[in-house]
Protein backbone atom coordinates (compact mmCIF):
# COMPACT_ATOMS: atom_id res chain seq x y z
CA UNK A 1 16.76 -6.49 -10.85
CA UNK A 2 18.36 -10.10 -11.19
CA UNK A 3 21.79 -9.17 -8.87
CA UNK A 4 22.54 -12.35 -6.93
CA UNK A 5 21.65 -11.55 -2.91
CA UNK A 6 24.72 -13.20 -0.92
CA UNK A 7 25.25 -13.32 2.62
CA UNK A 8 28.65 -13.61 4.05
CA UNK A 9 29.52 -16.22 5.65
CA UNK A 10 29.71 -15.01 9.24
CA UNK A 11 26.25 -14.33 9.60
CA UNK A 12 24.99 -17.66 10.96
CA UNK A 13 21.87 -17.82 12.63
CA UNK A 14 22.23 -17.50 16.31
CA UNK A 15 26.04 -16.22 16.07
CA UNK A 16 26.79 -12.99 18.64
CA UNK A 17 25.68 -9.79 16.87
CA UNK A 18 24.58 -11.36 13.58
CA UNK A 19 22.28 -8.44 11.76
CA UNK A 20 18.57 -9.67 11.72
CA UNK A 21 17.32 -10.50 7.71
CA UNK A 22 14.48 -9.45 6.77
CA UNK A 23 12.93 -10.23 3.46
CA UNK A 24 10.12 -7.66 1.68
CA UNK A 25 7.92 -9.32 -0.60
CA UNK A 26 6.01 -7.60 -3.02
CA UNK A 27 4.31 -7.91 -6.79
CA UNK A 28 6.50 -5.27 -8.19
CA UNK A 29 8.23 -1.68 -7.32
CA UNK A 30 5.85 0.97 -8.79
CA UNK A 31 4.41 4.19 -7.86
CA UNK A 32 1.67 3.10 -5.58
CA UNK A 33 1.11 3.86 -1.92
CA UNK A 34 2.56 -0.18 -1.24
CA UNK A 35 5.84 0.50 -2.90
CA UNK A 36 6.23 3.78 -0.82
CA UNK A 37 5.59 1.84 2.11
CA UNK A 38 8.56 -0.10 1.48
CA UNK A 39 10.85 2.49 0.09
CA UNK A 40 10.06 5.00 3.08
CA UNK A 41 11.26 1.97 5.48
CA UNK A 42 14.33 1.19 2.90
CA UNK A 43 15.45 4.73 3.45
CA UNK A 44 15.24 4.95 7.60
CA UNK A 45 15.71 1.49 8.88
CA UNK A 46 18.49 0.84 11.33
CA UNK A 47 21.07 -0.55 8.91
CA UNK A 48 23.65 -1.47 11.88
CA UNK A 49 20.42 -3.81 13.21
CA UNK A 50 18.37 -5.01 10.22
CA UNK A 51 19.81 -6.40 6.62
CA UNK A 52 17.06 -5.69 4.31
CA UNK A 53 16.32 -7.80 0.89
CA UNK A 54 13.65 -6.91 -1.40
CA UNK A 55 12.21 -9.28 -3.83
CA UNK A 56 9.58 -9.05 -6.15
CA UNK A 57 7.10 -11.13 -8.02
CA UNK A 58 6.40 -9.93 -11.91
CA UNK A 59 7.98 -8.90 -14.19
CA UNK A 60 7.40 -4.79 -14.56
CA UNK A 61 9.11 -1.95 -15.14
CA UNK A 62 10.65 -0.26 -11.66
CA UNK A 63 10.02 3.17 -10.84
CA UNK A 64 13.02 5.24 -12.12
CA UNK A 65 13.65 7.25 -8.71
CA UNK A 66 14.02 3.90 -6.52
CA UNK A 67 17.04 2.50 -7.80
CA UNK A 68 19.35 4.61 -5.89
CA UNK A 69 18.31 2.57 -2.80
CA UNK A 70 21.30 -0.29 -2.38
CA UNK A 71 18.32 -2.51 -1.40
CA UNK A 72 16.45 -1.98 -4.76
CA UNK A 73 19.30 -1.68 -7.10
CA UNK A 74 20.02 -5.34 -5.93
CA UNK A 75 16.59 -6.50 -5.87
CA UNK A 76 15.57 -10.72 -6.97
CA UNK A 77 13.03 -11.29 -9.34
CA UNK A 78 11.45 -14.54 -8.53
CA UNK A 79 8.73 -14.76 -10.82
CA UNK A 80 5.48 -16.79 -9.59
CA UNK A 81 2.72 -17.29 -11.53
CA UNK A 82 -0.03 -17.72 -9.29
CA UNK A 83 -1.04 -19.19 -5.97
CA UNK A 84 -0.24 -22.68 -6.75
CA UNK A 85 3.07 -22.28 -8.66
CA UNK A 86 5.09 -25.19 -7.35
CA UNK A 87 8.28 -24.46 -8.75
CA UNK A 88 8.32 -20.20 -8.42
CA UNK A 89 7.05 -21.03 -4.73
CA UNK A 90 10.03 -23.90 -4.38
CA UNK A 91 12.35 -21.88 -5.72
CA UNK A 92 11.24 -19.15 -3.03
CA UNK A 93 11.61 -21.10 -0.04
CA UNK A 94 15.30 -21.80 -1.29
CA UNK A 95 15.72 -18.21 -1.42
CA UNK A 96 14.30 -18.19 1.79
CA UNK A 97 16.92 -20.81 3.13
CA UNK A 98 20.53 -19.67 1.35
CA UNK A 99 19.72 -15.65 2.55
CA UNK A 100 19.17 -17.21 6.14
CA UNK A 101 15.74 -15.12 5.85
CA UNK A 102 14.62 -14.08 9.78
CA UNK A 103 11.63 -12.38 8.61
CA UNK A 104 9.70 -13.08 6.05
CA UNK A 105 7.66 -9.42 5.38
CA UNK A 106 5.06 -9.82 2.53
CA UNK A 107 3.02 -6.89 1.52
CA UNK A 108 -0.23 -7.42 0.40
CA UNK A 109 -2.63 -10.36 -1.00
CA UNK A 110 -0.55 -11.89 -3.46
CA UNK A 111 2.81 -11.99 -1.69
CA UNK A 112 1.16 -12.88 1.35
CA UNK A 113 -0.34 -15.98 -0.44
CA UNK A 114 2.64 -17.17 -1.97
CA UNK A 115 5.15 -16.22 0.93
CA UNK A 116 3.18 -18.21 3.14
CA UNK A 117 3.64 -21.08 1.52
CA UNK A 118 7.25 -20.61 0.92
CA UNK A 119 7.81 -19.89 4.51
CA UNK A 120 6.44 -23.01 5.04
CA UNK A 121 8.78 -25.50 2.55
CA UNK A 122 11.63 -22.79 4.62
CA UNK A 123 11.12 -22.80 7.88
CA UNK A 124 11.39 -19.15 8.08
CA UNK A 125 11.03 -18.11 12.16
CA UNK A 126 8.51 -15.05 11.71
CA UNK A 127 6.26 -14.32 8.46
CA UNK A 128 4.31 -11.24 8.46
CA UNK A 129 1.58 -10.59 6.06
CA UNK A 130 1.03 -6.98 5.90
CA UNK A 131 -2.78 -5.97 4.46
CA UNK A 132 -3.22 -2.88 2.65
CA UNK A 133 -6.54 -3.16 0.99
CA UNK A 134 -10.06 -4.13 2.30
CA UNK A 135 -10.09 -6.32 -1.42
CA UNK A 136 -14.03 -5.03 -1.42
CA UNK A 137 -13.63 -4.87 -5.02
CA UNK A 138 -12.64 -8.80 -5.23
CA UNK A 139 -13.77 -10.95 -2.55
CA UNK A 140 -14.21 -14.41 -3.44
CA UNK A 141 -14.46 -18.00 -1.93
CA UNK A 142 -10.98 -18.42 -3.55
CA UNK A 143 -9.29 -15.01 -1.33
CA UNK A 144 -11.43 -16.60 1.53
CA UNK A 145 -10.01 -20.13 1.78
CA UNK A 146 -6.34 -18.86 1.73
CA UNK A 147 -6.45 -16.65 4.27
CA UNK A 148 -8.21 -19.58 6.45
CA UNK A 149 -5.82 -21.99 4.88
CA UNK A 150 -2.51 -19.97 5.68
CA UNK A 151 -3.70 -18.24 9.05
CA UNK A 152 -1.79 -20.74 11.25
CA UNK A 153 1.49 -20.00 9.28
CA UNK A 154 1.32 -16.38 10.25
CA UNK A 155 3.19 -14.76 13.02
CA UNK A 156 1.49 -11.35 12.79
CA UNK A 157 -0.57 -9.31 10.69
CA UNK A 158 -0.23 -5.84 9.92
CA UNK A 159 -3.49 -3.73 8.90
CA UNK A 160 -2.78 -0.35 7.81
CA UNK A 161 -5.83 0.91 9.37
CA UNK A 162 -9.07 -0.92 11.48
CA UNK A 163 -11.48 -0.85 8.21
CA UNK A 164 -9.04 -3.05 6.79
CA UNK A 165 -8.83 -5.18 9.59
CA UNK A 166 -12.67 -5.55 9.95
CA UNK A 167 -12.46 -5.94 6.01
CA UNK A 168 -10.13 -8.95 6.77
CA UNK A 169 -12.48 -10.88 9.51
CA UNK A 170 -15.63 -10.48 6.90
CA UNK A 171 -13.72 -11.89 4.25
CA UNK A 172 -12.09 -14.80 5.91
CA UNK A 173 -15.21 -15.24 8.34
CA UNK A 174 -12.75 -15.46 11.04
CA UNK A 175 -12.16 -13.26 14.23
CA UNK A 176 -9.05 -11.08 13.40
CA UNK A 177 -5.65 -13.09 13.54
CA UNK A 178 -2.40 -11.41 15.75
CA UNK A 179 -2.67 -8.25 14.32
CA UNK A 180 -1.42 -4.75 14.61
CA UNK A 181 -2.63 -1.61 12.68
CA UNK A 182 -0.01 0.30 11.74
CA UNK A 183 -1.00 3.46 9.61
CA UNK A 184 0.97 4.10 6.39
CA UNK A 185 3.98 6.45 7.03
CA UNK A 186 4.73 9.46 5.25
CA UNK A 187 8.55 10.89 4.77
CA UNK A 188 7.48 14.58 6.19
CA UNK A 189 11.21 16.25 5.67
CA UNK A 190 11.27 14.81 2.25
CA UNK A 191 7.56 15.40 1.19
CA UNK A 192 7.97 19.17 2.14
CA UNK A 193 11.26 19.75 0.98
CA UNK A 194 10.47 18.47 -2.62
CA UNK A 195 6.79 20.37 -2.71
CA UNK A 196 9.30 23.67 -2.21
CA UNK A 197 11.17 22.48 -5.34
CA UNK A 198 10.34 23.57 -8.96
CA UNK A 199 9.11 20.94 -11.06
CA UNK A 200 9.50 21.60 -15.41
CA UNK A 201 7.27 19.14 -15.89
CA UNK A 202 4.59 20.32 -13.58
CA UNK A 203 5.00 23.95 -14.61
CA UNK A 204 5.11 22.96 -18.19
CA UNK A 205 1.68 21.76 -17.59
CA UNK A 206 0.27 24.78 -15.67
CA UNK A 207 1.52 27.16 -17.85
CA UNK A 208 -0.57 25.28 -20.93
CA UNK A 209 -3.39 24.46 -19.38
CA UNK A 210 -5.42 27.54 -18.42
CA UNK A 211 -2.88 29.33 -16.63
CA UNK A 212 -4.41 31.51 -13.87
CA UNK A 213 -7.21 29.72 -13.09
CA UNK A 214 -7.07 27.86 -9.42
CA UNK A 215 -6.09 24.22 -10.18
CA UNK A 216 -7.24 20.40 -8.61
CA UNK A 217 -5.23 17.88 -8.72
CA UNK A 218 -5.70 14.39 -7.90
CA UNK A 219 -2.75 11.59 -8.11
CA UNK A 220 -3.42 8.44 -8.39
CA UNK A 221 -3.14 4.99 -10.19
CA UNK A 222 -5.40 5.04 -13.56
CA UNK A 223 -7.50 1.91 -13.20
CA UNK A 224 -11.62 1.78 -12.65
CA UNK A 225 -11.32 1.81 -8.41
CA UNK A 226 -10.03 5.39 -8.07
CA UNK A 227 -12.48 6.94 -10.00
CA UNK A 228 -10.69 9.44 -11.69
CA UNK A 229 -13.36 9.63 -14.09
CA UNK A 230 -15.99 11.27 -11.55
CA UNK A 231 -13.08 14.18 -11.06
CA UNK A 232 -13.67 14.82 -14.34
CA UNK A 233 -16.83 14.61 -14.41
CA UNK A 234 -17.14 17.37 -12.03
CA UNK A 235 -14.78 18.98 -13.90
CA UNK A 236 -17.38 18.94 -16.73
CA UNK A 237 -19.71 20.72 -14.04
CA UNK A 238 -17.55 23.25 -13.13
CA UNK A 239 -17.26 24.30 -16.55
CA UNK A 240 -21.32 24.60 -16.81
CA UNK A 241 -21.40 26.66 -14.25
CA UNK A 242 -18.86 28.83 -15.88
CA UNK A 243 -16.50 28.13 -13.01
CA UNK A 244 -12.59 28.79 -13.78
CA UNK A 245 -11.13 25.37 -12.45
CA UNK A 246 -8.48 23.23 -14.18
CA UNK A 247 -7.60 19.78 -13.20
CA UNK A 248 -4.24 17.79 -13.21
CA UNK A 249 -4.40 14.03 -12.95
CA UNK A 250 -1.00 12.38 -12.31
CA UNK A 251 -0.57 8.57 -12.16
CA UNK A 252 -1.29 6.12 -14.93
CA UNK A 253 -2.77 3.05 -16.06
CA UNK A 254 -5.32 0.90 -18.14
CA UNK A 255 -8.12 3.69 -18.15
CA UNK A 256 -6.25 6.11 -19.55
CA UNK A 257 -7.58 5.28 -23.00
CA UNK A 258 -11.30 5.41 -21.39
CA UNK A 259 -10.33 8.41 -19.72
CA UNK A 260 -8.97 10.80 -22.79
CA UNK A 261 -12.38 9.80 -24.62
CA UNK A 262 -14.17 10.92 -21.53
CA UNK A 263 -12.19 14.38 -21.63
CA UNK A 264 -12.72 14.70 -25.47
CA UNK A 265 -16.70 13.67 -25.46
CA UNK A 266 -17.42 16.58 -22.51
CA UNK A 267 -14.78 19.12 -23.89
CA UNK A 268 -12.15 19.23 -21.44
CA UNK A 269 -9.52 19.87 -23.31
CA UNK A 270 -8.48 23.09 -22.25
CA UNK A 271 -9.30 22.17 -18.44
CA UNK A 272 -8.19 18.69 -17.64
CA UNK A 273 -4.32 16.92 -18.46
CA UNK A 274 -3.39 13.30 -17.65
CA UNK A 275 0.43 14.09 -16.48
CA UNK A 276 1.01 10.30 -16.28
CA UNK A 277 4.23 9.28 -13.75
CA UNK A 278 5.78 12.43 -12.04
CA UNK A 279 8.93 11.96 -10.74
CA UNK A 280 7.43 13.68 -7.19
CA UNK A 281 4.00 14.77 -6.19
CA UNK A 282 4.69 17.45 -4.16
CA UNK A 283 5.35 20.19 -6.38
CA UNK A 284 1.98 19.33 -8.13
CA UNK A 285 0.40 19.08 -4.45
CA UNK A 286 1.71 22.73 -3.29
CA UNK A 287 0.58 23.86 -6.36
CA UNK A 288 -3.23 23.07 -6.07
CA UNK A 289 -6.36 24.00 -4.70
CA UNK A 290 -7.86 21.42 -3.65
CA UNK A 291 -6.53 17.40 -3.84
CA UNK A 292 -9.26 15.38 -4.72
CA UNK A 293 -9.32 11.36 -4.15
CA UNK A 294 -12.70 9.63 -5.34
CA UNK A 295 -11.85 6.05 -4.77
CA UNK A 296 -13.95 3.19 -4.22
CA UNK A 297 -12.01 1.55 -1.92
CA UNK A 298 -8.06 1.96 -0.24
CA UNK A 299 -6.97 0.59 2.88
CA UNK A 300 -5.30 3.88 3.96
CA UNK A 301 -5.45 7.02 2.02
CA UNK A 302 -1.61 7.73 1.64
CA UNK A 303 -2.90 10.35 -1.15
CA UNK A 304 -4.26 12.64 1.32
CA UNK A 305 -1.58 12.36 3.55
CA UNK A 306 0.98 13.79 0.98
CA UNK A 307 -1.74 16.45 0.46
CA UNK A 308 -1.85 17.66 3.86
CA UNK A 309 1.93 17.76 4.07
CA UNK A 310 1.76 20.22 1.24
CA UNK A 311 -0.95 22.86 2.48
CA UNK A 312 -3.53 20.92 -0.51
CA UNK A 313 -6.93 21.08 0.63
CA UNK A 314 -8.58 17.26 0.70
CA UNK A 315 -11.55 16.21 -0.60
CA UNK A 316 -12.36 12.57 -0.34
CA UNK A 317 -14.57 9.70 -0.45
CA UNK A 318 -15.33 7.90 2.70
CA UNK A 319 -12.95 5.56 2.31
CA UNK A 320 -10.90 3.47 4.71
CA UNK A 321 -8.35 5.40 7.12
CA UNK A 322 -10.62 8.94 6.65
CA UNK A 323 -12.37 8.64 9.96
CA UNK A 324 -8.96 7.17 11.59
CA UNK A 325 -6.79 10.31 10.36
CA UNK A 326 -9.81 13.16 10.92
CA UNK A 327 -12.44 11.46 13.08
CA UNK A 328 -13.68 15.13 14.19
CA UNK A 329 -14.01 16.09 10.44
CA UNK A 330 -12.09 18.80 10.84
CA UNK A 331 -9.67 19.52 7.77
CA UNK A 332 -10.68 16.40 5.26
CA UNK A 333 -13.82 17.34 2.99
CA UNK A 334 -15.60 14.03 2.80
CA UNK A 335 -18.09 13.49 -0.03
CA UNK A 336 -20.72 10.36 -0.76
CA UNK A 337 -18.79 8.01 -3.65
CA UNK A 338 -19.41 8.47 -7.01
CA UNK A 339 -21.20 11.60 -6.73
CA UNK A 340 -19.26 14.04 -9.03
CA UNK A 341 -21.48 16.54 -7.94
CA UNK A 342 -21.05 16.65 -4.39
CA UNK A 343 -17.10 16.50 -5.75
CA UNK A 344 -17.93 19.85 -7.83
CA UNK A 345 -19.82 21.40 -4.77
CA UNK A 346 -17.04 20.63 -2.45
CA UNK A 347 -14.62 22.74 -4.76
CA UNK A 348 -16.74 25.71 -4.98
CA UNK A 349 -17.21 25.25 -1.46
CA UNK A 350 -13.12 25.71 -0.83
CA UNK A 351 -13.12 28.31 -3.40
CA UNK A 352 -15.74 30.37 -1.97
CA UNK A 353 -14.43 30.46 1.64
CA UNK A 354 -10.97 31.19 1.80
CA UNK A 355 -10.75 31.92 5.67
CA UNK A 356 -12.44 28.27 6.72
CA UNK A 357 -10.15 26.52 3.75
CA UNK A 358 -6.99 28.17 5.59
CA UNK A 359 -7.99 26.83 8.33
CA UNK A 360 -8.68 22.87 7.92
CA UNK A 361 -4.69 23.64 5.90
CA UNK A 362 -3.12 24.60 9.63
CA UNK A 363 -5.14 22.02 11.04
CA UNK A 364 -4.08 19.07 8.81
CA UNK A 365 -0.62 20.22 8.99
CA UNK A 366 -0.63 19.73 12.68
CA UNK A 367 -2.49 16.37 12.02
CA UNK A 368 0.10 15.22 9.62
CA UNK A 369 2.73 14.99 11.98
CA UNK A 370 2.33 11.84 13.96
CA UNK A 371 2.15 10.18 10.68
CA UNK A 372 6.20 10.78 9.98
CA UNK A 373 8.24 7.67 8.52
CA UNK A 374 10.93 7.64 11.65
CA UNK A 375 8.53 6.23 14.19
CA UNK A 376 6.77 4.14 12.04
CA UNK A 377 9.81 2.37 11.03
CA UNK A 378 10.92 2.56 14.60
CA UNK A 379 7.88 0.43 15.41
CA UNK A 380 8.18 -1.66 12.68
CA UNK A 381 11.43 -2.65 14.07
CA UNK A 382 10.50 -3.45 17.34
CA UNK A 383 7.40 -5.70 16.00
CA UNK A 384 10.48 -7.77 14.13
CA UNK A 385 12.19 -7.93 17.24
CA UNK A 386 9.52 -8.88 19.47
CA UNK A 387 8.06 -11.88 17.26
CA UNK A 388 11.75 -13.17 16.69
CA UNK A 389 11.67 -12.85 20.74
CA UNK A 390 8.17 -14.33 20.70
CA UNK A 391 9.21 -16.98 18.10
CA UNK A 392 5.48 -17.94 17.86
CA UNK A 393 5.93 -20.52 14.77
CA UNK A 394 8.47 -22.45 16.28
CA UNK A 395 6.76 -22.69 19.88
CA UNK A 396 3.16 -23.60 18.04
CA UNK A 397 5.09 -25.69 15.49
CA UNK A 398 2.42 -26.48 12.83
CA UNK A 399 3.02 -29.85 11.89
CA UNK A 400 5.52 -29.91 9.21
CA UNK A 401 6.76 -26.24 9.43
CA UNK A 402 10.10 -26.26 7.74
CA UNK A 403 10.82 -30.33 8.24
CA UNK A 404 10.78 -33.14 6.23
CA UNK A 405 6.84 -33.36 6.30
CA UNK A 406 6.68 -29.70 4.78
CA UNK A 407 5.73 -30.79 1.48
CA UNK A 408 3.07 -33.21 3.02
CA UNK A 409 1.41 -30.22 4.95
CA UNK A 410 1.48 -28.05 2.21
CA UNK A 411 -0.46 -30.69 -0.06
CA UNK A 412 -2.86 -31.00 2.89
CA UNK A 413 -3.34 -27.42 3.38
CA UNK A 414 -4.10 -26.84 -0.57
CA UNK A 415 -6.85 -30.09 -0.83
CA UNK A 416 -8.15 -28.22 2.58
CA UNK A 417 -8.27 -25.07 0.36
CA UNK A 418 -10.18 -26.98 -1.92
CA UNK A 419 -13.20 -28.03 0.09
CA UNK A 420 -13.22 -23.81 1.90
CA UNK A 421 -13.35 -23.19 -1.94
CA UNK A 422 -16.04 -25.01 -3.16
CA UNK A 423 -17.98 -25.44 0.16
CA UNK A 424 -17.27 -21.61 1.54
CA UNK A 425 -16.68 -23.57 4.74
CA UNK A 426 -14.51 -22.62 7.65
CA UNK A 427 -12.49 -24.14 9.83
CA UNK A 428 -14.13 -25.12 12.90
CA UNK A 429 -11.18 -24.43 15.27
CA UNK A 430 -10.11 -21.26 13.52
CA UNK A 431 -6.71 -21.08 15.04
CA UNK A 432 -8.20 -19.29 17.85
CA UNK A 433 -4.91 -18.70 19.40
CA UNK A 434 -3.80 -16.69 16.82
CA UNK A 435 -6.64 -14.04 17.28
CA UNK A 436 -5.58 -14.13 21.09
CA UNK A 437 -3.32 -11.05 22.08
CA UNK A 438 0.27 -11.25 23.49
């Protein structure tokens, strides 16, 4: 991930049929439902309209599959420590300059804080801070003054569902900036066609786990918010009620450790496996049961999406995006949060009824649909097209956007953070043009 990105030299900004840039900016490329965000719009955009640029901010491993995408395989690592990180952020905004950068796109709270900033020192015509969490879990007076601090340097926001929007105006105390929800995509030819696939790794760990016996699964990053540990808790129920149910977790992370002792202590051995990374879900997904997501808090459940896709009953938590994909409660199972067993109920309840399970599976596969990659991306596109039309930063001009006063602002704006810090004030004036639609 350290391949130069070069432009050639006949793309100048302005010149007669001169590709639009766009630059994604993310922590890193992993398995999670922000990186498949990005690859699923890597893999459809409009090549002969867009250049696309991907760069990301720490240093981690990349998910093996990605690479193959030109855009990946000559991703930048510009490593930035935190929010105030003069030189990574300096260093951006030069980045930002020599790629002639249209659009700055920065997924989620970290990039958004730092891209900001760099867009600023840049200049860049259009930054878009795209929100994928309500950041329940870690609200703070800190998360609160940036987004007040770096509202007026945003020329839309993208929620990824209205909970997360409404999430947004209680954390910043401010009425919702220029913003359009637009739902996580899924890649529906793709999803289906590799759910039809075999899998060794998946059937490896069917056949020696209780083979026969219907099968959960849940996928998921392994870290305290998803709750992966009430699955298996009512896992541990199942089994005391002498019910024949295995469960496959695939993902991983820091509670893996805290999640084998867990399996151990209630004698799960025989029931439950931690797959870690799979190369694709959907063999695992058209395999199952049931799909079970217990999290605490996600902006959008792309989990259950992939689930529906492959004919994997859903059972989830209320979180954010349920009520926006089934608002009838038609095909998702929704159960209180961590309540493993309303979680063990809600399997026996699928189990038991095979007639009402088939049909919330033809109903989410209908529901599925309008959720396919090619017209989000297709309306991704014409949101970059329509704030470069727009230009919105360069008609509001914030003092010192991208001139010779851009370091001056950007010292202002972080003493300003300061005093929302400490004081948990707001500003008065709130930018209230930029909650004011087109």
């Amino acid at each position: 991930m350290s391949e130069p990105m070069s432009q050639p030299p006949s793309r100048r900004r302005g010149s007669a049929g001169r590709k639009i840039t766009i630059l994604h900016l993310l922590d890193h490329l992993a398995m999670g439902g922000v990186q498949q965000c990005l690859v699923t719009q890597l893999r459809h955009y409009a090549k002969q309209r867009f250049r696309a640029l991907v760069v990301t901010l720490k240093k981690e491993q990349t998910w093996p599959l990605w690479p193959d995408i030109p855009e990946i395989a000559s991703s930048r690592l510009a490593l930035i420590r935190h929010e105030r990180d003069n030189a990574g952020i300096a260093a951006l905004a030069e980045l930002l300059r020599r790629e002639r950068v249209d659009v700055l796109h920065c997924h989620s709270y970290f990039p958004n804080t730092v891209g900001r900033q760099a867009a600023l020192l840049a200049g860049t015509p259009v930054t878009i801070a795209h929100y994928y969490s309500t950041y329940g879990h870690r609200r703070g007076s800190s998360m609160a003054a940036w987004e007040r601090v770096l509202l007026p340097l945003t020329s839309r926001a993208l929620m990824v569902s209205r909970c997360v929007e409404q999430a947004w105006s209680a954390l910043a105390g401010l009425p919702a900036p220029r913003g359009t929800v637009v739902q996580v995509p899924l890649d529906l030819e793709k999803t289906r066609s590799a759910a039809a696939l075999p899998s060794p790794s998946v059937e490896q760990a069917l056949a020696e786990c209780s083979p026969g016996w219907p099968m959960i699964c849940s996928v998921g990053r392994l870290v305290r918010l998803k709750r992966m540990a009430d699955i298996i808790e009512a896992t541990a129920i199942l089994k005391s009620r002498n019910r024949p149910v295995r469960l496959m977790i695939a993902g991983e992370g820091p509670e893996r450790p805290a999640l084998e002792e867990q399996i151990r202590r209630r004698g799960l051995s025989d029931r439950v496996r931690l797959l870690g990374n799979i190369d694709e879900v959907g063999p695992l997904l058209a395999r199952a049961a049931a799909s079970a997501l217990a999290s605490d808090v996600e902006g959008f459940g792309l989990g259950y999406l992939e689930a529906m896709a492959c004919g994997a009953p859903v059972i989830t938590t209320p979180i954010a995006g349920a009520t926006e994909v089934d608002p009838k409660g038609e095909f998702l199972r929704v159960v209180p949060h961590r309540d493993p067993s309303a979680l063990a109920e809600a399997v026996c309840d699928l189990l038991d009824n095979p007639d009402k399970t088939a049909r919330r599976i033809e109903r989410a596969a209908r529901a599925v649909e309008r959720f396919d990659c090619r017209a989000w991306v297709k309306r991704l596109e014409a949101i970059y097209t329509r704030e470069l039309r727009h230009a919105w930063l360069a008609k509001h001009r914030p003092w010192g956007y991208g001139g010779r006063l851009a370091k001056g602002r950007l010292l202002a704006e972080r003493l300003r953070w300061r005093l929302l810090r400490w004081k948990g004030l707001a500003h008065k004036d709130a930018w209230r043009a930029m909650s004011e639609e087109d």
